[in-house]
Protein backbone atom coordinates (compact mmCIF):
# COMPACT_ATOMS: atom_id res chain seq x y z
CA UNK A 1 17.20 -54.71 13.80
CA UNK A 2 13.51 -53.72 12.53
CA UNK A 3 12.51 -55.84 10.40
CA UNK A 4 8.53 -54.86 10.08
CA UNK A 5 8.08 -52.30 6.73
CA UNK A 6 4.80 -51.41 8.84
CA UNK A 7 6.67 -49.82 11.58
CA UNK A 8 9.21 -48.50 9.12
CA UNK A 9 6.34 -46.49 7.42
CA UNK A 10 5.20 -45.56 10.95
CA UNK A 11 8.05 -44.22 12.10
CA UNK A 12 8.84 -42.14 8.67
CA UNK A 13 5.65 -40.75 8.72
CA UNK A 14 6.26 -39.79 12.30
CA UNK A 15 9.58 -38.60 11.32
CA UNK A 16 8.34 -36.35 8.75
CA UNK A 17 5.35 -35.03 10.29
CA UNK A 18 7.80 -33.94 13.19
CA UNK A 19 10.19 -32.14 10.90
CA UNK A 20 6.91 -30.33 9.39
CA UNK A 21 5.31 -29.16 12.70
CA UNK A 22 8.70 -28.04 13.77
CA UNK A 23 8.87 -25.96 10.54
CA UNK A 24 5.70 -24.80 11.28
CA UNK A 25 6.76 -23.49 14.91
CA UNK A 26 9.76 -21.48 13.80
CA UNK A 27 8.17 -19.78 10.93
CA UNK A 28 5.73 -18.41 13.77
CA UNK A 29 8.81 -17.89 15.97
CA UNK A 30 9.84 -16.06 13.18
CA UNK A 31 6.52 -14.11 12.76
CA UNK A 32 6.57 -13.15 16.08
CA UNK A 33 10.10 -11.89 16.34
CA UNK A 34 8.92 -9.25 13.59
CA UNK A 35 6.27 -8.01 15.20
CA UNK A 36 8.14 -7.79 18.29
CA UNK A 37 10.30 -5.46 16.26
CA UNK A 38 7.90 -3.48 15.15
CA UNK A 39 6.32 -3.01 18.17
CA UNK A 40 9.78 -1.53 19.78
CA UNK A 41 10.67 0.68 16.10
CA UNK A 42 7.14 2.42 17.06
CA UNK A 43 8.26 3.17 20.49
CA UNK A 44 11.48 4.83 19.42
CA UNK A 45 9.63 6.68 17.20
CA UNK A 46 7.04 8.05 19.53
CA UNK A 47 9.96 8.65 21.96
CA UNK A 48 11.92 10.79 19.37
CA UNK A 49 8.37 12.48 18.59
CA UNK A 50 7.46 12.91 22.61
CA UNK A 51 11.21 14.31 23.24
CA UNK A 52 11.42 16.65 20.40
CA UNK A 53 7.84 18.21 20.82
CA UNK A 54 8.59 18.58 24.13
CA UNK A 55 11.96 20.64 23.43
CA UNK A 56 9.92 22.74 20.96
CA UNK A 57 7.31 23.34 23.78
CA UNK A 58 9.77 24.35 26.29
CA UNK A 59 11.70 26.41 24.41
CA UNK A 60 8.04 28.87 23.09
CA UNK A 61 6.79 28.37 26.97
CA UNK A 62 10.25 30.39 27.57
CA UNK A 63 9.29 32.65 24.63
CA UNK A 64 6.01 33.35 26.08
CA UNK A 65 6.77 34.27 29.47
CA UNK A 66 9.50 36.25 28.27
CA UNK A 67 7.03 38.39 26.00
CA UNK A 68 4.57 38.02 28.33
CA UNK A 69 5.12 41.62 29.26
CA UNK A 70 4.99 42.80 25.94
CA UNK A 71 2.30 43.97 23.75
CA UNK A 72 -1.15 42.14 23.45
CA UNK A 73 -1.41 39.61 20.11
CA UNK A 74 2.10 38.32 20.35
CA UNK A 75 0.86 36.20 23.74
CA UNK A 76 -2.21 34.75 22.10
CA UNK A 77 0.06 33.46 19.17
CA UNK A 78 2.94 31.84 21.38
CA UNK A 79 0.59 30.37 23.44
CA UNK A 80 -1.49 28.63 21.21
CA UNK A 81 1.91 27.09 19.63
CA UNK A 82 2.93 26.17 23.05
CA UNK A 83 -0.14 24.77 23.85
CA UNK A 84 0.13 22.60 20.40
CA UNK A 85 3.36 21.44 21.13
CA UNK A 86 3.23 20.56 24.44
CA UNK A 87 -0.17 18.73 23.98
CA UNK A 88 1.87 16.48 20.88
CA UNK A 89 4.37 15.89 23.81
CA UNK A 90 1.41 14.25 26.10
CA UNK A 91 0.23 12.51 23.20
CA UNK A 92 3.65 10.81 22.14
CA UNK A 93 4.51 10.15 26.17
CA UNK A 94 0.96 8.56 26.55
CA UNK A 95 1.41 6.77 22.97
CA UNK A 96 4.72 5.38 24.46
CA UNK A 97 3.32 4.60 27.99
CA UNK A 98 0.63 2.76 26.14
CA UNK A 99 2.72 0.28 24.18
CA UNK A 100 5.16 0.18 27.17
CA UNK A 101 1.55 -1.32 29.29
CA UNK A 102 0.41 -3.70 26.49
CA UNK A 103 3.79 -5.85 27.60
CA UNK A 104 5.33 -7.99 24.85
CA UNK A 105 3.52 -11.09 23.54
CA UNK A 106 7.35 -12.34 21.77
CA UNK A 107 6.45 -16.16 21.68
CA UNK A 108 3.13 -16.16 22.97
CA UNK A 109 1.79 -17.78 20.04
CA UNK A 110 3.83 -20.05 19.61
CA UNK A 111 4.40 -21.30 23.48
CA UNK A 112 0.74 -21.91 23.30
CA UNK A 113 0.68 -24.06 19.81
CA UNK A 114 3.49 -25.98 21.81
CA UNK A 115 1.29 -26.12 24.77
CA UNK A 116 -1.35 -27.78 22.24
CA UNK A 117 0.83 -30.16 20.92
CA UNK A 118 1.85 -31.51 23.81
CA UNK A 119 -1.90 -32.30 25.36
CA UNK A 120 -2.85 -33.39 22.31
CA UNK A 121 0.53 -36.15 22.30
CA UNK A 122 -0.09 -36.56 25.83
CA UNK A 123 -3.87 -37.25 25.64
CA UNK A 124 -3.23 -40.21 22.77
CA UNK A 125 0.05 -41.43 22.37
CA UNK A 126 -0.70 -43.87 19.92
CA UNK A 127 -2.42 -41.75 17.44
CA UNK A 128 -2.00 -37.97 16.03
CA UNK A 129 -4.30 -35.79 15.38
CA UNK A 130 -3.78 -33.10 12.92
């Protein structure tokens, strides 16, 4: 039985600074779960953009080659709308390739605030820092 009220304060205070750096880690968890979210909402919607641009591009490049035969100013017109569609295309695809590169950072933060912790209990056991 402990009978000490100096260890029983010691070990409350260790008990309650636990409990508040664990609340601390999963409101980042948290955090980071939302921007992870975000991060993969943006790519849908630059895939929807990229897919539907591209549609719109095909569909006047068809226009365009089948008028190509016809008359003179109807050409310049189609192609400068293909031209602006299929260049939104490239920039959604790249857009999407881009965020698809950058890799997801879910946790990061928060595996190295854990990696912290832990040098900082392993360097002094006896003491803790804030």
């Amino acid at each position: 039985m402990i009978q000490s009220p100096r260890l029983l304060a010691s070990l409350r205070g260790f008990a309650t600074t636990s409990v508040a750096l664990l609340r601390t880690r999963l409101a980042l968890l948290k955090v980071e779960a939302q921007e992870e979210a975000g991060r993969l909402i943006g790519m849908l919607l630059w895939g929807v953009v990229a897919t539907l641009l591209g549609i719109a591009g095909l569909v006047f490049l068809a226009v365009l080659l089948t008028v190509l035969f016809w008359e003179s100013h109807r050409l310049l017109a189609l192609g400068i709308f293909t031209t602006i569609f299929l260049g939104g295309a490239a920039f959604a695809a790249s857009s999407i390739l881009r965020l698809a590169r950058q890799g997801s950072q879910l946790f990061a933060a928060s595996l190295a605030e854990l990696r912290r912790d832990e040098a900082a209990l392993s360097d002094s056991p006896h003491e803790l820092r804030p």
